[in-house]
Protein backbone atom coordinates (compact mmCIF):
# COMPACT_ATOMS: atom_id res chain seq x y z
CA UNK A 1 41.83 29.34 -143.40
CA UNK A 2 43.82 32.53 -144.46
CA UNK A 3 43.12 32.54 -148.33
CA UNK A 4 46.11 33.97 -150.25
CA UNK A 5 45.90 36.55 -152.88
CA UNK A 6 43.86 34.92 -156.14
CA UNK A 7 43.70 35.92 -159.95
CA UNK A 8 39.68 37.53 -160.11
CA UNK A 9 39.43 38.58 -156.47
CA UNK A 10 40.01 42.39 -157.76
CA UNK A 11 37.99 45.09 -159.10
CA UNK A 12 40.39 47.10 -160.68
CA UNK A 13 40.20 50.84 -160.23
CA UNK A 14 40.05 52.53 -163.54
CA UNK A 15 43.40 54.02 -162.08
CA UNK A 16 45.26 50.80 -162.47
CA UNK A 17 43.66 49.59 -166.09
CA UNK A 18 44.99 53.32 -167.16
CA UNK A 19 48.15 52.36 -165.80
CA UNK A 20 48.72 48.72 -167.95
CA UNK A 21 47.90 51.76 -171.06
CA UNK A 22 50.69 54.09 -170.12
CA UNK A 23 53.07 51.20 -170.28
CA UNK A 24 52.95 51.37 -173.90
CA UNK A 25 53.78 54.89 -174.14
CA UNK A 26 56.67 57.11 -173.80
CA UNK A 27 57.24 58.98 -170.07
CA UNK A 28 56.32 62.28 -171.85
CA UNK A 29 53.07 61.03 -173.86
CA UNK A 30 52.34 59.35 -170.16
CA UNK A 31 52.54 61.80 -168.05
CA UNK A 32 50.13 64.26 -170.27
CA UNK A 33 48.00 61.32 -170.83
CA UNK A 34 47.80 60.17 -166.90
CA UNK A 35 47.53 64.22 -166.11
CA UNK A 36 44.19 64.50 -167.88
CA UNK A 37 42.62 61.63 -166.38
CA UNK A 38 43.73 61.01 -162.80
CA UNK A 39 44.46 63.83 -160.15
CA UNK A 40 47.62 61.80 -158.08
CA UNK A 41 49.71 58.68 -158.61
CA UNK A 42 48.40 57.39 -155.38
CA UNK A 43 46.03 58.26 -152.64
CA UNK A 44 47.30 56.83 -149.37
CA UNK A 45 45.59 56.61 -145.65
CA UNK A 46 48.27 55.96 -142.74
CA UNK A 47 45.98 53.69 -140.57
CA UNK A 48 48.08 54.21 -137.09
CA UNK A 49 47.36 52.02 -133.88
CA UNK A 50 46.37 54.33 -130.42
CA UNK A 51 45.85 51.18 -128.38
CA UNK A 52 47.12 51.49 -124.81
CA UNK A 53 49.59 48.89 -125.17
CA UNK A 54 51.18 51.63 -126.86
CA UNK A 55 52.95 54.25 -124.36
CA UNK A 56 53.12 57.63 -124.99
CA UNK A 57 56.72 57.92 -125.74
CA UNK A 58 56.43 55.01 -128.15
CA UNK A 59 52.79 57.52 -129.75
CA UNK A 60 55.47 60.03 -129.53
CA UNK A 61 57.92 58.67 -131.61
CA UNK A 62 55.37 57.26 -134.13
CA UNK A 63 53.87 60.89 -134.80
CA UNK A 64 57.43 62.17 -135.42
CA UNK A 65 58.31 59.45 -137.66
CA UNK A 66 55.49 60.00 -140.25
CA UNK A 67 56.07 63.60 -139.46
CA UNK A 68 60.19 63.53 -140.52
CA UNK A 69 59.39 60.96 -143.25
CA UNK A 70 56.91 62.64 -144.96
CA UNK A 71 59.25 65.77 -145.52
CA UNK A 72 62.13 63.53 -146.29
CA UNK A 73 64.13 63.51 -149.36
CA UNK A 74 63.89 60.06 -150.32
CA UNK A 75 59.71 60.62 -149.97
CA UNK A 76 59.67 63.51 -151.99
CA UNK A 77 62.01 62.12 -154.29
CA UNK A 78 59.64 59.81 -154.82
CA UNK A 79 56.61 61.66 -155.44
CA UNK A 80 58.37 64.12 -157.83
CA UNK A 81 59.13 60.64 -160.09
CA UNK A 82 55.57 59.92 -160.39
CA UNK A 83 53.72 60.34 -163.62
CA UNK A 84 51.82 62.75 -162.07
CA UNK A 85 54.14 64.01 -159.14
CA UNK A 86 51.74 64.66 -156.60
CA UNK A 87 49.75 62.26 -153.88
CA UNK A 88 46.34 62.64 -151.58
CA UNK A 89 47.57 61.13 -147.83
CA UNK A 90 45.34 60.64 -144.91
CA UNK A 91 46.30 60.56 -141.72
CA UNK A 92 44.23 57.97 -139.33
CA UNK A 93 44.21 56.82 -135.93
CA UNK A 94 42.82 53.88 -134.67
CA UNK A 95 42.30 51.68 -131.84
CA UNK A 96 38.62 49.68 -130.76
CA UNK A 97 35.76 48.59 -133.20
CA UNK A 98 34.33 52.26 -132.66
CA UNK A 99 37.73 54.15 -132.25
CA UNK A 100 38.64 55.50 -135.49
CA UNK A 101 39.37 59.21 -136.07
CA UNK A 102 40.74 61.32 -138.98
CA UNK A 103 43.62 63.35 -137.34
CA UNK A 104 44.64 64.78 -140.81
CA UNK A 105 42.18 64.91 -143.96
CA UNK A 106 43.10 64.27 -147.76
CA UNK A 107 45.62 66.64 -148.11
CA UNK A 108 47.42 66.75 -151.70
CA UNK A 109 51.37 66.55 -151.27
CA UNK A 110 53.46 67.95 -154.23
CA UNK A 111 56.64 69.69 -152.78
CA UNK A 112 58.46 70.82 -150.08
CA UNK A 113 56.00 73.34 -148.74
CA UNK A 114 52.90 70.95 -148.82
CA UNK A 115 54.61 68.14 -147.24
CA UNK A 116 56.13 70.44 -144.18
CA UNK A 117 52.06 71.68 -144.29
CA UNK A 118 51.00 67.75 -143.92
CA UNK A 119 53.54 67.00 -141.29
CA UNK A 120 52.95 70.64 -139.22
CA UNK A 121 49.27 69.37 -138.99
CA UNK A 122 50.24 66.09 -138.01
CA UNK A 123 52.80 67.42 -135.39
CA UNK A 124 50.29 69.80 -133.78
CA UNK A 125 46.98 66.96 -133.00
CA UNK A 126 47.18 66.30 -129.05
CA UNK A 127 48.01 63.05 -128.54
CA UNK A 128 44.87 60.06 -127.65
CA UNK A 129 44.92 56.22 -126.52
CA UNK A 130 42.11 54.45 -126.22
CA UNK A 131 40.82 50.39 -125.64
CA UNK A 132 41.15 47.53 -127.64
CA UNK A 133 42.48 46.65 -130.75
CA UNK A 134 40.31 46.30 -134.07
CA UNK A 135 42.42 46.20 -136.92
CA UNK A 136 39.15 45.21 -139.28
CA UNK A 137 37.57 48.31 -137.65
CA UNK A 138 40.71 50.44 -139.04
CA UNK A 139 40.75 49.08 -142.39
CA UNK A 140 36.85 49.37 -142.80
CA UNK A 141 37.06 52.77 -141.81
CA UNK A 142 40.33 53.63 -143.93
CA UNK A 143 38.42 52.11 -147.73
CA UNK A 144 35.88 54.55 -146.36
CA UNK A 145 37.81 58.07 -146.94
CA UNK A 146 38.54 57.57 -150.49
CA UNK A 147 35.96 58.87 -152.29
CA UNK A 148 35.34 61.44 -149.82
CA UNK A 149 37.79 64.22 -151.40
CA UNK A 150 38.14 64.95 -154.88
CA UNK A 151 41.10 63.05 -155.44
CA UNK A 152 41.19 60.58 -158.23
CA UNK A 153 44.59 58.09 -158.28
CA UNK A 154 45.81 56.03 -159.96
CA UNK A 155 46.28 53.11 -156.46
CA UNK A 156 44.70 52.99 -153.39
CA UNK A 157 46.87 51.95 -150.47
CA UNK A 158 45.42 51.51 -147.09
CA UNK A 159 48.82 51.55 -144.73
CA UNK A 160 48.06 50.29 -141.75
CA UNK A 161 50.47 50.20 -138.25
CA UNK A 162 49.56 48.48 -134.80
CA UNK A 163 51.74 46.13 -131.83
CA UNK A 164 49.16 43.48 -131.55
CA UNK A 165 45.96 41.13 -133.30
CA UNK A 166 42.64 42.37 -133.75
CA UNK A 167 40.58 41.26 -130.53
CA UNK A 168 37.27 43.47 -131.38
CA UNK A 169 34.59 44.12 -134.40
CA UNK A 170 34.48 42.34 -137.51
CA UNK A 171 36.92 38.93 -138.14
CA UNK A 172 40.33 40.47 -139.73
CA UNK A 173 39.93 38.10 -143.03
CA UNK A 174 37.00 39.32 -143.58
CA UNK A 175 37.43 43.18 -143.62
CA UNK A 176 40.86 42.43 -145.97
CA UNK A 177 38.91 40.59 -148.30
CA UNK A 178 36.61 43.23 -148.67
CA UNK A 179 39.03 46.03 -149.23
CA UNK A 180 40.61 43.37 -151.76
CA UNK A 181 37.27 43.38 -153.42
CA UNK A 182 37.56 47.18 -153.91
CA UNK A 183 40.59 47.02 -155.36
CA UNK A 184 42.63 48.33 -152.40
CA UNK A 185 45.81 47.35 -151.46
CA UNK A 186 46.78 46.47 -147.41
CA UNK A 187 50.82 47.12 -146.64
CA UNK A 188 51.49 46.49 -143.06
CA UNK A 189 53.72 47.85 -140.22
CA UNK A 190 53.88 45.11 -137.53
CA UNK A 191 55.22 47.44 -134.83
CA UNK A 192 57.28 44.31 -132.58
CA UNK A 193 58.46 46.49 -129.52
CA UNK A 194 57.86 44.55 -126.43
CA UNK A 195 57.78 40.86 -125.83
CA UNK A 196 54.85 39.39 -125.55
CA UNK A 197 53.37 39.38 -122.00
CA UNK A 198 50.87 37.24 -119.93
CA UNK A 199 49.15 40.18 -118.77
CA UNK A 200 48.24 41.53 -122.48
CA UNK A 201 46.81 40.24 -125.35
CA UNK A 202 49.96 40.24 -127.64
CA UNK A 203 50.96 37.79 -129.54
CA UNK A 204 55.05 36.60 -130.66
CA UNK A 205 54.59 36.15 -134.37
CA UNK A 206 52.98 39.75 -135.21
CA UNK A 207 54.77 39.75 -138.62
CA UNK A 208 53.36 36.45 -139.77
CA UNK A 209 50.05 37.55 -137.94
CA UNK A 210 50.09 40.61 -140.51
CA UNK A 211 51.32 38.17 -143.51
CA UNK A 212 48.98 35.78 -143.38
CA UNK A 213 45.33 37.98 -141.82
CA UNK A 214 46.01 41.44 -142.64
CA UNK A 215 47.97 42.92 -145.77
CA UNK A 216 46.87 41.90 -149.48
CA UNK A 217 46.51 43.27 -153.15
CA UNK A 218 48.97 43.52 -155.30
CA UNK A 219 52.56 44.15 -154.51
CA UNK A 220 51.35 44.09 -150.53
CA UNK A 221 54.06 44.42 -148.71
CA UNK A 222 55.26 44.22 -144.87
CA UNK A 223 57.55 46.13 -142.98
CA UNK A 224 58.08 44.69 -139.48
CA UNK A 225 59.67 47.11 -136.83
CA UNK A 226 61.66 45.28 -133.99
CA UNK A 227 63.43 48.27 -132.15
CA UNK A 228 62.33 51.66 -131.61
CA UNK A 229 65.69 52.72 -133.14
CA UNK A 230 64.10 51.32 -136.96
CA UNK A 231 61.02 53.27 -136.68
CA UNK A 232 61.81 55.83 -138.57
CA UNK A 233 64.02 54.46 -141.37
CA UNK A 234 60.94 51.75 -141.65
CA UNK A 235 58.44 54.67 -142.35
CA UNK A 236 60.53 55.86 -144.69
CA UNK A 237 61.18 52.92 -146.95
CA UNK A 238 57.78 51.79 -146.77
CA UNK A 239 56.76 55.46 -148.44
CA UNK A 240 59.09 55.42 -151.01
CA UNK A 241 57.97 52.18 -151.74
CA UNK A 242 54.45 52.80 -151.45
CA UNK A 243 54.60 56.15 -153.66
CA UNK A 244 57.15 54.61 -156.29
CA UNK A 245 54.78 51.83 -156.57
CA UNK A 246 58.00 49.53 -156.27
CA UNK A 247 56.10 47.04 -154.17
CA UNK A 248 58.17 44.22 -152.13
CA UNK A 249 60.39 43.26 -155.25
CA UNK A 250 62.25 46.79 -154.67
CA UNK A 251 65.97 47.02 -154.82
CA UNK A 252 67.57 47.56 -151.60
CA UNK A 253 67.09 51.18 -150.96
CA UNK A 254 69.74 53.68 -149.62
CA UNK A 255 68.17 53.28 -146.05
CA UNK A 256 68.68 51.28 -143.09
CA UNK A 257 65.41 49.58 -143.09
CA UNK A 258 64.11 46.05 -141.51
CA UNK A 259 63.49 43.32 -144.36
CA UNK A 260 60.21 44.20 -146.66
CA UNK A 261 57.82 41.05 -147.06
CA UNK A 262 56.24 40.21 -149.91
CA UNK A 263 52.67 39.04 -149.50
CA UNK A 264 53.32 36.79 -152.74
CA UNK A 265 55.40 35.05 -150.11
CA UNK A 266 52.38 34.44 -147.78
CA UNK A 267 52.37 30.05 -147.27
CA UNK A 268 49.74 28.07 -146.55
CA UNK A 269 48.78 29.50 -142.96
CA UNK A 270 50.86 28.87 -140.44
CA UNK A 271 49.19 31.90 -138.41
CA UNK A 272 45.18 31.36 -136.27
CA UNK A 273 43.65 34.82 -137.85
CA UNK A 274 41.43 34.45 -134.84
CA UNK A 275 44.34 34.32 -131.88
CA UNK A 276 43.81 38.04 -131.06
CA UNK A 277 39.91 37.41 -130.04
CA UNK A 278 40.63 34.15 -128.50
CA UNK A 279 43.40 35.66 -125.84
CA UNK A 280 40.93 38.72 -125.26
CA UNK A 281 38.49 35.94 -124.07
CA UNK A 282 40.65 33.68 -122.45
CA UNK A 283 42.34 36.46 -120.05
CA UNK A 284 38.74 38.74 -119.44
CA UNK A 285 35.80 36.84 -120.23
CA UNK A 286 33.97 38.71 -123.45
């Protein structure tokens, strides 16, 4: 049973007990006060699925939507409101239990120029699918790169993207409740392009799939994508939300974006954590 998010399952970062301190002071006193202890408002890692049941059109139009949303106004808006004003964001791609790779390192993005930087490096890594689909195996390997650069923020935000269950490596609960444990949080990007078919492992209720198994912490949020035509306005709300720290109570924002869920809204499980696995074996054998 999918356990839902419980008081005393966090470590804090220092990051966020700093924050609950800056609440009692005024923005300027904050912002000098965050400035000498933390480096960014938020280091991020963009977990994003390379599974073949992704075409290359549809890899295509991912890359170019973190690439455009990452230079966008409303993203940059939002990191210039930060106490700080600047972020750390890794770029990952994912797809099997031993298919993870970095495609762009901890790079820090403050303005214009560093964000068209981010996105340039982004834009120019060939393009890669490969077998399987091991979400656990994406967010293990995401908690992993923080620490690894000399960033110090004030979240941690593992953002993670895929079109179907996990079916390889470790159970999904239990790599979530492990990142939980670090004090990480899991937003999600249920990417629901294609129906469901016989001859893959997909599954119809990908959005309560990532509800109930996959995002967590607090203010984890969801951002289910239904048409290639909402890919890119999704991306872009789910930064600004991400980076604001506005988490799934946000106000509707000035873009046309699919509905954001809440995982304070996750119900008793309706969803078998396990159905990714279990279709793997029932349709190959292993």
């Amino acid at each position: 049973m999918v356990t839902s998010v419980r008081p005393g399952l966090f470590r804090a970062p220092a990051g966020l007990a700093l924050a609950g301190m800056l609440a009692a002071l005024g923005p300027s006193q904050a912002r000098t006060t965050l400035a000498q202890n933390a480096n960014v408002d938020l280091e991020l890692v963009l977990a994003v699925d390379i599974s073949y049941s992704m075409d290359s059109e549809e890899q295509q139009i991912q890359r170019d939507g973190y690439a455009a949303a990452i230079m966008s106004k409303p993203v940059l808006d939002a990191i210039a409101g930060g106490a700080i004003g600047r972020i750390a964001v890794s770029y990952v791609e994912w797809a099997g239990a031993e298919e993870q790779r970095t495609v762009v390192p901890w790079t820090l993005i403050e303005n214009v120029a560093s964000a068209q930087d981010f996105a340039a490096k982004l834009s120019a890594a060939p393009l890669r699918r490969a077998y399987r689909t091991s979400i656990s195996g994406a967010l293990v390997y995401s908690a992993r790169q923080f620490g690894t650069a000399s960033f110090n923020g004030a979240r941690r935000v593992v953002d993670v993207s895929g079109d179907g269950p996990n079916n390889q490596g470790e159970a999904v609960e239990a790599a979530r409740d492990e990142l939980l444990e670090r004090g990480v949080t899991i937003n999600g990007l249920p990417l629901m392009l294609k129906r469901p078919s016989l001859a893959m492992t997909d599954i119809g209720d990908l959005d309560a799939y990532y509800r109930d198994c996959v995002i967590g912490g607090p203010g984890a949020f969801m951002v289910p994508v239904r048409g290639v035509e909402q890919f890119a306005d999704a991306v872009r709300t789910k930064l600004v939300m991400e980076i604001a720290g506005l988490g799934p109570e946000a106000p509707e924002l000035p873009l046309a974006a699919p509905h954001a869920t809440p995982v304070a809204d996750r119900q008793p499980t309706r969803v078998d954590c396990t159905a990714g696995e279990q279709l793997w074996r029932d349709r190959f054998g292993n």
